[in-house]
Protein backbone atom coordinates (compact mmCIF):
# COMPACT_ATOMS: atom_id res chain seq x y z
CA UNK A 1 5.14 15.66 30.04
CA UNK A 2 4.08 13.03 32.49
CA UNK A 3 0.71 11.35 32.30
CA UNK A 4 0.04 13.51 28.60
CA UNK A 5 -2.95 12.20 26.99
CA UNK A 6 -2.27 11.05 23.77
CA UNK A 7 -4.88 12.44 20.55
CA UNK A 8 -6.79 10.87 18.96
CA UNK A 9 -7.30 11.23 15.26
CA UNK A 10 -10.30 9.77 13.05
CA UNK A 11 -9.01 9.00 9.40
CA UNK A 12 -12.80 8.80 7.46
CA UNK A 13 -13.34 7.70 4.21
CA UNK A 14 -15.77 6.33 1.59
CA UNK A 15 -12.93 3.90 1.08
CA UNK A 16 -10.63 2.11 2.68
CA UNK A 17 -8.86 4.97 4.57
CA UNK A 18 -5.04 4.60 3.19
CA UNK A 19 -4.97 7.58 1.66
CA UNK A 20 -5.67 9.29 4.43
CA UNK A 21 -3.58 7.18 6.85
CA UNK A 22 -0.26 7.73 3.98
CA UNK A 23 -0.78 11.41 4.25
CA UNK A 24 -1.19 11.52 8.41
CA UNK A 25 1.97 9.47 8.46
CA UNK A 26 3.95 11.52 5.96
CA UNK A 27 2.68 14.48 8.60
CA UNK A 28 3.39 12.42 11.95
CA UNK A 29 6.92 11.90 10.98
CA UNK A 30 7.79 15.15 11.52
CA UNK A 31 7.11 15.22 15.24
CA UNK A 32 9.26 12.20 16.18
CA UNK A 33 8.36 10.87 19.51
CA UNK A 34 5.03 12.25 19.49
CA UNK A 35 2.31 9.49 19.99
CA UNK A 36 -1.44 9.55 19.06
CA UNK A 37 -4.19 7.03 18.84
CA UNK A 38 -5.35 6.41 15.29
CA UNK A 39 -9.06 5.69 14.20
CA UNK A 40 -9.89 4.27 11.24
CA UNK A 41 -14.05 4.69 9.62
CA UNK A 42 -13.61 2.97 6.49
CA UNK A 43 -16.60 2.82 3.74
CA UNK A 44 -18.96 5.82 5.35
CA UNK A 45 -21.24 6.55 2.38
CA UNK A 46 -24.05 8.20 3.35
CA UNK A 47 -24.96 11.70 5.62
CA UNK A 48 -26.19 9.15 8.69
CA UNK A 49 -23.02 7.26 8.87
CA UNK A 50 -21.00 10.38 8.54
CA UNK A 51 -23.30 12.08 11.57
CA UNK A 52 -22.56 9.17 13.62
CA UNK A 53 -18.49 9.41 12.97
CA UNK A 54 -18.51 13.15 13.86
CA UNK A 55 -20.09 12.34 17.23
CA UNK A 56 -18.30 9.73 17.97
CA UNK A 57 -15.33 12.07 17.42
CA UNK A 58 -17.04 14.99 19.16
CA UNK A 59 -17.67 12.60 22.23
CA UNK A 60 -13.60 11.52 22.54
CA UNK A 61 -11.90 14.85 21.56
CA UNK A 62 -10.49 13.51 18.22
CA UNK A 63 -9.28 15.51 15.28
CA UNK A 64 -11.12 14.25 11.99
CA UNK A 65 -8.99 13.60 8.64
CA UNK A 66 -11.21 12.89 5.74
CA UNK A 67 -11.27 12.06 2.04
CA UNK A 68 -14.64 11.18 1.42
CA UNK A 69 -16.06 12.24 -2.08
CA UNK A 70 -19.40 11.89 -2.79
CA UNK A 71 -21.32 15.49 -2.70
CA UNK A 72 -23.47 14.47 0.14
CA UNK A 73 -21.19 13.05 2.63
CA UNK A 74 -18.62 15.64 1.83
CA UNK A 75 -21.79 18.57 2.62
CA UNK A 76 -22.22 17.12 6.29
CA UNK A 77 -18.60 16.55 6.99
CA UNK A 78 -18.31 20.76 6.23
CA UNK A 79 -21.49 21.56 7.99
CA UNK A 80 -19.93 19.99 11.10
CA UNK A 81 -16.60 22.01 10.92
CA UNK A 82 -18.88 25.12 12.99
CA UNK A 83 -18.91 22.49 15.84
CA UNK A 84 -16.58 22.27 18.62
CA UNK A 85 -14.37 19.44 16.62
CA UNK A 86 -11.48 20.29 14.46
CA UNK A 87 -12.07 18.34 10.77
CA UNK A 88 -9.49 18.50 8.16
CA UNK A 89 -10.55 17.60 4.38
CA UNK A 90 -7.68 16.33 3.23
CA UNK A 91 -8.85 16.13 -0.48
CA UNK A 92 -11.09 19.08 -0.71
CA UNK A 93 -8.12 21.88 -2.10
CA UNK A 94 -6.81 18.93 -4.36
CA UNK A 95 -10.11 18.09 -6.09
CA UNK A 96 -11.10 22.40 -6.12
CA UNK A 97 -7.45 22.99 -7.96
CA UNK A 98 -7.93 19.94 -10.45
CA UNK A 99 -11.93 21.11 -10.92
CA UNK A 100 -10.74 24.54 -12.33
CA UNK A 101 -7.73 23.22 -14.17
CA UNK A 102 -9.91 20.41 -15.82
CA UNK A 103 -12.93 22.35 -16.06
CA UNK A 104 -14.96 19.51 -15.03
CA UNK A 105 -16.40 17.57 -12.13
CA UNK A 106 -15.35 15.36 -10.25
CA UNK A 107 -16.47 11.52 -10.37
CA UNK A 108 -17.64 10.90 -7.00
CA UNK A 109 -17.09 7.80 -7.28
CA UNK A 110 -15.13 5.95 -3.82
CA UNK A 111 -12.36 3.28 -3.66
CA UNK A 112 -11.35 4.15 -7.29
CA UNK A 113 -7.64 4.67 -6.07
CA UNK A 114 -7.55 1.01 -4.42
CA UNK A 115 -9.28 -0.49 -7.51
CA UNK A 116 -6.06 0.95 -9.19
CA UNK A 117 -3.77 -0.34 -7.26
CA UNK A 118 -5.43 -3.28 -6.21
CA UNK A 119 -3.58 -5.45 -8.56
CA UNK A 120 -0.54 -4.23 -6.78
CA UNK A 121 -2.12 -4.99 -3.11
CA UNK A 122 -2.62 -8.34 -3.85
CA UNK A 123 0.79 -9.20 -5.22
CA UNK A 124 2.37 -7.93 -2.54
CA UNK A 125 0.29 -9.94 0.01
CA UNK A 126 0.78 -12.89 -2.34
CA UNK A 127 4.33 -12.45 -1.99
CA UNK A 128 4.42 -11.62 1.85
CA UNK A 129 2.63 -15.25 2.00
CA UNK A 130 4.80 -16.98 -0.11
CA UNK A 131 7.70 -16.02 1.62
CA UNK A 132 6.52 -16.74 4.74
CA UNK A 133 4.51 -20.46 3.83
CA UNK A 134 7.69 -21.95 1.71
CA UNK A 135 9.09 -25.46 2.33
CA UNK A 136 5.83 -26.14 4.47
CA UNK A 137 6.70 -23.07 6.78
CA UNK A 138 4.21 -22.21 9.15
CA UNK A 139 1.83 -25.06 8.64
CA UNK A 140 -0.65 -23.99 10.94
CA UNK A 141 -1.61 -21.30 8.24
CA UNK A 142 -2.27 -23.35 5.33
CA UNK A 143 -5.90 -22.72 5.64
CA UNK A 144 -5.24 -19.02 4.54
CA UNK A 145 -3.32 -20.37 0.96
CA UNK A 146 -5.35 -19.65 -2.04
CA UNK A 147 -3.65 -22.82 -3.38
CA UNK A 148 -1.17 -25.01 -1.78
CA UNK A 149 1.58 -27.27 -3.75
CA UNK A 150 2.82 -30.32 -2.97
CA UNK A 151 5.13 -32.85 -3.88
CA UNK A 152 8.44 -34.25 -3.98
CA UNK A 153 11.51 -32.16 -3.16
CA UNK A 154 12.95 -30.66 -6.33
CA UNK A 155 9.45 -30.87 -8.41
CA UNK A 156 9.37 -26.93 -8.70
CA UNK A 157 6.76 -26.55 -5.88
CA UNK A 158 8.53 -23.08 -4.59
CA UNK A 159 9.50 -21.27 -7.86
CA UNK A 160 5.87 -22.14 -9.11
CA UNK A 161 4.63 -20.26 -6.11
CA UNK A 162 6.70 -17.62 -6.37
CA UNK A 163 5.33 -17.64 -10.17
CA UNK A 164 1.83 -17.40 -9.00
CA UNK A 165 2.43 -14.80 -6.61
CA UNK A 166 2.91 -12.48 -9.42
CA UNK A 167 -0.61 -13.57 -10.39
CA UNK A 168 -2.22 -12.27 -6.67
CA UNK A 169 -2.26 -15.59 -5.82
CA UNK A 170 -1.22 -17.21 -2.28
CA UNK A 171 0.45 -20.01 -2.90
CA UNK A 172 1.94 -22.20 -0.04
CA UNK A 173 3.76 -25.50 -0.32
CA UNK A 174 4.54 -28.75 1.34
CA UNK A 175 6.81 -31.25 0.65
CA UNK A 176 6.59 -35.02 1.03
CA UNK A 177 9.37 -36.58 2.75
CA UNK A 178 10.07 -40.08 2.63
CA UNK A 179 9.85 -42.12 5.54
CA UNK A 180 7.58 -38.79 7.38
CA UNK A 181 3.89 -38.67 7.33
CA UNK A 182 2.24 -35.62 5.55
CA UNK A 183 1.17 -32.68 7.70
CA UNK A 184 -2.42 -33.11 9.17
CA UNK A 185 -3.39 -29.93 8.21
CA UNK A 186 -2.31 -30.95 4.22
CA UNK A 187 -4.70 -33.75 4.38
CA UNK A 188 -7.64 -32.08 6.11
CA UNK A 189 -7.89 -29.08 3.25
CA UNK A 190 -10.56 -29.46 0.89
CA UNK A 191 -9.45 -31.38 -2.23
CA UNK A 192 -9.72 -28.29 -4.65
CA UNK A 193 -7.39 -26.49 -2.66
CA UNK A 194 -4.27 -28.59 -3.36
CA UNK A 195 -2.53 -29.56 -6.20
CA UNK A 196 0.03 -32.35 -6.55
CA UNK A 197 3.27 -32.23 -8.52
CA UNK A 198 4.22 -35.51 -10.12
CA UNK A 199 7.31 -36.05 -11.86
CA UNK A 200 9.09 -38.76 -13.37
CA UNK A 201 12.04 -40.81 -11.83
CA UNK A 202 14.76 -39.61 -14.85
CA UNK A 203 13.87 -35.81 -14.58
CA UNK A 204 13.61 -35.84 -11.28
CA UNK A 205 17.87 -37.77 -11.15
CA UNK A 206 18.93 -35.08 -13.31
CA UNK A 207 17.41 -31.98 -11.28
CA UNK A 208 18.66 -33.19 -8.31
CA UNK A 209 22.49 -34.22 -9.66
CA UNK A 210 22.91 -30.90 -10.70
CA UNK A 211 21.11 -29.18 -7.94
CA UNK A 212 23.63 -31.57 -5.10
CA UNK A 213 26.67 -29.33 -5.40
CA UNK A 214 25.20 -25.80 -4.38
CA UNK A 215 22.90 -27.15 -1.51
CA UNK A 216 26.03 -28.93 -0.26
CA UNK A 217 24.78 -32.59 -0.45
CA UNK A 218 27.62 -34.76 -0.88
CA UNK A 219 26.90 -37.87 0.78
CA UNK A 220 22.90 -38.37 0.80
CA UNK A 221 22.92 -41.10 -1.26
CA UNK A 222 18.92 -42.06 -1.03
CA UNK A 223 18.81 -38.47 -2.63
CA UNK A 224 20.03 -39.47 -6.07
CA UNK A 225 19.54 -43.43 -5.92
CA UNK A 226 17.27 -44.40 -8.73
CA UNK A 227 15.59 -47.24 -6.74
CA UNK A 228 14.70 -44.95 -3.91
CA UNK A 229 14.05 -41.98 -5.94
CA UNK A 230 11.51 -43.97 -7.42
CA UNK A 231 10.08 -45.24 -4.74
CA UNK A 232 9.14 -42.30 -3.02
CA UNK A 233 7.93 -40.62 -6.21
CA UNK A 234 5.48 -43.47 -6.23
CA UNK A 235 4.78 -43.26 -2.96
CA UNK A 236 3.71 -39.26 -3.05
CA UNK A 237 1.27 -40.61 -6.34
CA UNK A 238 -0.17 -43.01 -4.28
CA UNK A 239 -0.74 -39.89 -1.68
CA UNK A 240 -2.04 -37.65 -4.29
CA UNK A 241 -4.47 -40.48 -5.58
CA UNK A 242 -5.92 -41.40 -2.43
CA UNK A 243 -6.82 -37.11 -1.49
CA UNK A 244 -7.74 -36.98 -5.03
CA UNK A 245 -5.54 -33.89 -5.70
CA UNK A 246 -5.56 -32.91 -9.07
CA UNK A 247 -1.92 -33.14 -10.45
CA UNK A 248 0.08 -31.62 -13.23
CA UNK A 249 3.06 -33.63 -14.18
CA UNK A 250 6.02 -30.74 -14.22
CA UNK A 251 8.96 -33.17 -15.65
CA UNK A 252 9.21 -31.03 -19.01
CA UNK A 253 7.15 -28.31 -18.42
CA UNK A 254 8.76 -24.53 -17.77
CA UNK A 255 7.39 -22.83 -14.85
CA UNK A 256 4.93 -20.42 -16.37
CA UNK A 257 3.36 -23.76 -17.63
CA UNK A 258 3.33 -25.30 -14.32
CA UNK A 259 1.52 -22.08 -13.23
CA UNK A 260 -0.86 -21.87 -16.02
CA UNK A 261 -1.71 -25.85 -15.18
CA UNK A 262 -2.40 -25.18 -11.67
CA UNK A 263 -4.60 -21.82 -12.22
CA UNK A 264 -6.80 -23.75 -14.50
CA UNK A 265 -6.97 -26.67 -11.59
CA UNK A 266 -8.03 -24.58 -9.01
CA UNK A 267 -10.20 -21.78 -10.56
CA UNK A 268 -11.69 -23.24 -14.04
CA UNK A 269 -13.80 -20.65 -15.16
CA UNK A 270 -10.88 -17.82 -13.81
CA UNK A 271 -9.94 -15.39 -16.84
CA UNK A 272 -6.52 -14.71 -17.63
């Protein structure tokens, strides 16, 4: 119908909202087409903020979805469903079934399901950003890495990342290129936030040789010439000295090592 206004639906929680944003989309799907306006009030954790919310609502119309859990908040959410506002507790039959099953109350305690799956959040956006940041991708972003890697090409810069992503870390990387200045942005980061890869002139022969067939590198000669090899790997320590980067030297190391290094680098007192 022309000119339809769309709803618009509140998703509250004590949280972060996703639960309540999964289950409206696992809904939504079924009315394909169908457009709404979504509202998210994340981390409401006491009656006030949860009066304010249902006004708010009240004022534009809005259906409420809500998985708060503490006692309190939950109380004024219900003592608001007599008003003219249609509120849907999307936990409240879940927790009632499990509280006669178990025989016990619940916790009350919010954000428990993201501090769950929090480990899995972060590798995921740790992977996202790798992806995205490899090979000094999208340079303008580098002030977003956890850690950025640098160094020069074939010194294990991108599988270490994609090592560390496993970790939750962001890890971006940047290589040096002979005869090309480094990125601004790689030099204006604090000096904690990089770390260098050095590696000696031998390793770094072999890696490459065998590494020439499959990227299709038959004629780059400077790529494989000792003399040259070793003068840019000289000239990226020289870089690496003058930023004061701390380094690890990956020529025999295995990339968990290389990983473990550069964790220790960047966040010394970090647990693992």
């Amino acid at each position: 119908m022309a000119g339809k206004k769309k709803p618009t639906i509140f998703l509250v929680s004590d949280g972060r909202a996703e639960t309540a944003y999964r289950v409206l989309q696992a809904a939504a799907v079924q009315f394909e087409g169908e457009e709404y306006r979504c509202v998210r009030r994340r981390n409401i954790r006491t009656p006030e903020a949860v009066r304010k919310v249902i006004n708010e609502a009240e004022r534009s119309g809005a259906i409420i979805f809500f998985t708060l859990v503490g006692a309190e908040t939950r109380k004024v959410m219900h003592q608001a469903m007599g008003r003219n506002i249609e509120i849907i507790d999307l936990l409240g039959p879940v927790i009632t079934a499990l509280h006669g099953r178990f025989q016990r109350a619940p916790g009350e305690v919010p954000g428990l399901l993201y501090d769950q799956e929090r480990d899995h959040y972060d590798r995921m956006t740790a992977f996202d950003y790798v992806l995205t940041h490899d090979d000094g991708q999208r340079i303008h972003e580098l002030n977003r890495a956890d850690v950025v890697l640098t160094g020069v090409s074939r010194s294990s810069k991108s599988s270490t990342c994609f090592y560390l992503a496993f970790q939750g870390v962001r890890a971006a990387n940047v290589p040096l290129v002979p005869g090309m200045d480094p990125p601004a942005q790689l030099l204006k980061l604090p000096p904690n936030r990089v770390v260098g890869l050095r590696i000696n002139v031998q390793r770094l022969l072999r890696v490459r040789e065998a590494r020439m067939p499959d990227l299709g590198m038959g004629g780059e000669r400077n790529y494989v010439d000792q003399r040259a090899v070793a003068e840019e790997i000289n000239h990226a320590n020289r870089l690496m000295d003058k930023q004061k980067w701390n380094t690890v030297d990956v020529s025999y190391l295995a990339v968990e090592e290389i990983a473990r290094q550069v964790l220790s680098l960047r966040w010394p007192n970090r647990r693992r």
